[in-house]
C-alpha atoms as a PDB file:
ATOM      1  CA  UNK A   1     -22.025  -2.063 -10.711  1.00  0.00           C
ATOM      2  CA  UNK A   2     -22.458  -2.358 -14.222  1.00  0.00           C
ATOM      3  CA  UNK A   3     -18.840  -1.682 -15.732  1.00  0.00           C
ATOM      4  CA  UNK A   4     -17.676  -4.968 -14.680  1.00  0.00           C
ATOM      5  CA  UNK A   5     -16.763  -8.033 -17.436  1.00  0.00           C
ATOM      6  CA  UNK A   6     -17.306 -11.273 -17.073  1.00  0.00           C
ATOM      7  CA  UNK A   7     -14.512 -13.771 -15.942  1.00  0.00           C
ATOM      8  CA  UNK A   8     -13.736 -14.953 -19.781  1.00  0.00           C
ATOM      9  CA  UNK A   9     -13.506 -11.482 -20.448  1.00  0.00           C
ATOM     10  CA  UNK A  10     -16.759 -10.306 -22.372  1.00  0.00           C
ATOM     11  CA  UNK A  11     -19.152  -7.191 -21.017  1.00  0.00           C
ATOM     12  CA  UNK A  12     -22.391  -7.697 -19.242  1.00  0.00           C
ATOM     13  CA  UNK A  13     -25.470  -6.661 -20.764  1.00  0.00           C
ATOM     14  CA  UNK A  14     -27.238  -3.493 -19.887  1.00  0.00           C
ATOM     15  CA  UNK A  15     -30.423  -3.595 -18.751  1.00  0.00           C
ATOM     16  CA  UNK A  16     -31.019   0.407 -17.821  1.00  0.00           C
ATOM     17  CA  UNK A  17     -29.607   3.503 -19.727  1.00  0.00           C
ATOM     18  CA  UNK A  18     -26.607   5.510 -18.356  1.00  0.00           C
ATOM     19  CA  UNK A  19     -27.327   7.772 -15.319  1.00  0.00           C
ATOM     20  CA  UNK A  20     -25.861  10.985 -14.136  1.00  0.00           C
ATOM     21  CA  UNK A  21     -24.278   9.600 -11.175  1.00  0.00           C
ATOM     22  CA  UNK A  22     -22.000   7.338 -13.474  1.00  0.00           C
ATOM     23  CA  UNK A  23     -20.704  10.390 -15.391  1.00  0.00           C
ATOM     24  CA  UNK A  24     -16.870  10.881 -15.539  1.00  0.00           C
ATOM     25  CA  UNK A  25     -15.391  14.551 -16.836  1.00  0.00           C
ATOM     26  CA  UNK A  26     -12.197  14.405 -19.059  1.00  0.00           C
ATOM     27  CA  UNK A  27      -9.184  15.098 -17.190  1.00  0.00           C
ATOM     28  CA  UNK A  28      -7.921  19.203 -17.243  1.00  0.00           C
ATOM     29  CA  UNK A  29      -4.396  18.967 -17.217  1.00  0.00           C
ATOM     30  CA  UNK A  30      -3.309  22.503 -15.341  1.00  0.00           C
ATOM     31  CA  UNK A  31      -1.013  24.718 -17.023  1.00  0.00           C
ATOM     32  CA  UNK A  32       1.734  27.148 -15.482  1.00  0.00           C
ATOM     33  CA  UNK A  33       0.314  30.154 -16.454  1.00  0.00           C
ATOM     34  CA  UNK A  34      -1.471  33.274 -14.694  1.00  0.00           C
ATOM     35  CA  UNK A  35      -4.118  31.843 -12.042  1.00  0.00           C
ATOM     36  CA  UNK A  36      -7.647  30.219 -14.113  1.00  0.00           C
ATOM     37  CA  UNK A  37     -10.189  28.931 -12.286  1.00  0.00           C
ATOM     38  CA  UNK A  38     -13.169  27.148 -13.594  1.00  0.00           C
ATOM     39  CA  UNK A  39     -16.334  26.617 -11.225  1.00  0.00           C
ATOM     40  CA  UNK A  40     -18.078  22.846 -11.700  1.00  0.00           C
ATOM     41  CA  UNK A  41     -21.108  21.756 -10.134  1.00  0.00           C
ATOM     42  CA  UNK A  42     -21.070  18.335  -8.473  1.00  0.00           C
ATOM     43  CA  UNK A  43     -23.392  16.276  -7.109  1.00  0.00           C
ATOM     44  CA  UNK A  44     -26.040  17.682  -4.788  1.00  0.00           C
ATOM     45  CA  UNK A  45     -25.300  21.226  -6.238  1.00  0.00           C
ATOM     46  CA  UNK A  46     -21.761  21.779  -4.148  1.00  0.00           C
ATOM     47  CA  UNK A  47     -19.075  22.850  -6.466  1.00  0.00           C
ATOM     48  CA  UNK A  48     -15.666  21.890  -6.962  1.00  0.00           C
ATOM     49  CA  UNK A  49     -12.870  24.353  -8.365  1.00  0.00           C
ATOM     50  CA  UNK A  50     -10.623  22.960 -11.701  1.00  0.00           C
ATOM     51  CA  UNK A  51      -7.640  24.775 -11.735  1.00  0.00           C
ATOM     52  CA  UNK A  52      -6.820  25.487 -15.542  1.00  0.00           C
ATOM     53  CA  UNK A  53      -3.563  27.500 -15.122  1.00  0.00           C
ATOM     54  CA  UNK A  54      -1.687  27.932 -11.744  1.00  0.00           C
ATOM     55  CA  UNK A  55       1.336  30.539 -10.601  1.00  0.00           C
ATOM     56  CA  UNK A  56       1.685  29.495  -6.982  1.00  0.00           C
ATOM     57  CA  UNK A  57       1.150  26.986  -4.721  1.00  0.00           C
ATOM     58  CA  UNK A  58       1.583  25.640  -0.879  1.00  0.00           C
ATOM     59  CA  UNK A  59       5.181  23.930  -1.278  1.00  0.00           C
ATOM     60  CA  UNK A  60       6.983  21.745   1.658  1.00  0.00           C
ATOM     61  CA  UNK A  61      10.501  21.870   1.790  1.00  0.00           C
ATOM     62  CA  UNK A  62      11.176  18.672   4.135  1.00  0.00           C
ATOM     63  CA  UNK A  63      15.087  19.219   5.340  1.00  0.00           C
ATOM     64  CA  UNK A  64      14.357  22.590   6.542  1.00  0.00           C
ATOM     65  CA  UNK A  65      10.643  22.086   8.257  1.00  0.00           C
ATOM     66  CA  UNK A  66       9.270  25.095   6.272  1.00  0.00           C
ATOM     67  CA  UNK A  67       5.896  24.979   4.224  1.00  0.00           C
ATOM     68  CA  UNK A  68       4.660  28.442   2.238  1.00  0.00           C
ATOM     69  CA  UNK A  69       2.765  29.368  -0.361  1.00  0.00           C
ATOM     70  CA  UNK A  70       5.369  30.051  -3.650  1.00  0.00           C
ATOM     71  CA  UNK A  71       5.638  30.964  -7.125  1.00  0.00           C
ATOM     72  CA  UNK A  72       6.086  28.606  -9.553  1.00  0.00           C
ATOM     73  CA  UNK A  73       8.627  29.279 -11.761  1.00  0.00           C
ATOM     74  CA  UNK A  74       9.563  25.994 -14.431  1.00  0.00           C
ATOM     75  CA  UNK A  75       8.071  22.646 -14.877  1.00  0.00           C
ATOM     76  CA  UNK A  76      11.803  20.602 -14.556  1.00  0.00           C
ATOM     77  CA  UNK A  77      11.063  17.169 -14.863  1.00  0.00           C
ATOM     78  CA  UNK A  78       8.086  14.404 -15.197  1.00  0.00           C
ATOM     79  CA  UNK A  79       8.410  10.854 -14.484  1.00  0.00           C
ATOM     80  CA  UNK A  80       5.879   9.939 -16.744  1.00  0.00           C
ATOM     81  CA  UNK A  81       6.718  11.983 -20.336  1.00  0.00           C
ATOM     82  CA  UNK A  82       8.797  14.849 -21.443  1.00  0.00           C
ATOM     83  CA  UNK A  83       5.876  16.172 -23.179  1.00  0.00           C
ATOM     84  CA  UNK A  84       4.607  17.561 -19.676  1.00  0.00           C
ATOM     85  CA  UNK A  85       7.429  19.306 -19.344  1.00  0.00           C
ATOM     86  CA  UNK A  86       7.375  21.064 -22.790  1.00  0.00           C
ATOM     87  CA  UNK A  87       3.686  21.892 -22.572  1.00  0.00           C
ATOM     88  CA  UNK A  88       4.647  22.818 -18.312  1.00  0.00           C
ATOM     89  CA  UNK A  89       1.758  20.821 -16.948  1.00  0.00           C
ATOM     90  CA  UNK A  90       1.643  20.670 -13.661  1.00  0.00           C
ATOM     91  CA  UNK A  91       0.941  17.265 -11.793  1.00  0.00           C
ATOM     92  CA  UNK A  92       1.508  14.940  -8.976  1.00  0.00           C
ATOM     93  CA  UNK A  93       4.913  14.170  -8.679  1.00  0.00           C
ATOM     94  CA  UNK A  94       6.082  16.906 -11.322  1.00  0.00           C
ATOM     95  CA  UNK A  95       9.589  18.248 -10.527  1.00  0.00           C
ATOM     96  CA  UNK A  96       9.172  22.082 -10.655  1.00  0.00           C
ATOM     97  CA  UNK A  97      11.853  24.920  -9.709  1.00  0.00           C
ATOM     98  CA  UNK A  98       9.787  27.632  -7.048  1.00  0.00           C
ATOM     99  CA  UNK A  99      10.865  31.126  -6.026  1.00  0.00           C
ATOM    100  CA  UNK A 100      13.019  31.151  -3.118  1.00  0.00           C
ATOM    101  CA  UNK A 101      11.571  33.204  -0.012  1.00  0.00           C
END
C-alpha cells in the first residue's frame, strides 16, 4: 500500500494518482438530539446510514440480564474530553443516563 514510510522515517514516492477506493470521510460525531439520518453510498453502490443526532438506542444493562431499546436522556461522562460532554456527543464508551422502563 502506498501510505507506508520508509524505515528512517521519510514517505515513498507516488507513482499513480489517488483512487476512490483510498478515500476516507471525516468523522460525524452524533449528537443527542431528535433522530437524523444521513444516507451514504459506499462501495459497489450499497449504502451505509450516519447517524447525525440520536434519541434512543439498544442499551444492555448486565446485572439484571435485560437489553431494550431506550431513550437517551444526558451525555454524563467521557473518558476522553469534557468537551463531549458539553457538546453531548455520543460515542463508544460515553457514560450516558437512559430512561428507566
Amino acid at each position: 500500500s502506498r501510505h507506508k514510510h520508509y524505515k528512517t522515517g521519510g514517505r515513498s514516492k507516488t507513482s499513480i494518482k489517488k483512487r476512490k477506493y483510498e478515500m476516507g470521510r471525516p468523522a460525524t460525531l452524533c449528537k443527542l438530539g431528535a433522530k437524523r439520518v444521513r444516507p451514504v453510498r459506499c462501495r459497489g453502490g450499497n449504502m451505509k446510514y450516519r447517524a447525525l443526532r440520536l434519541d434512543s438506542g439498544n442499551y444492555a444493562w448486565g446485572s439484571e440480564n435485560v437489553t431494550k431499546k431506550v431513550r437517551i436522556l444526558d451525555v454524563v461522562y467521557n473518558a476522553s474530553s469534557n468537551e463531549l460532554v458539553r457538546t453531548k456527543t455520543l460515542l463508544k464508551n460515553t457514560i450516558i443516563q437512559i430512561d428507566a422502563q
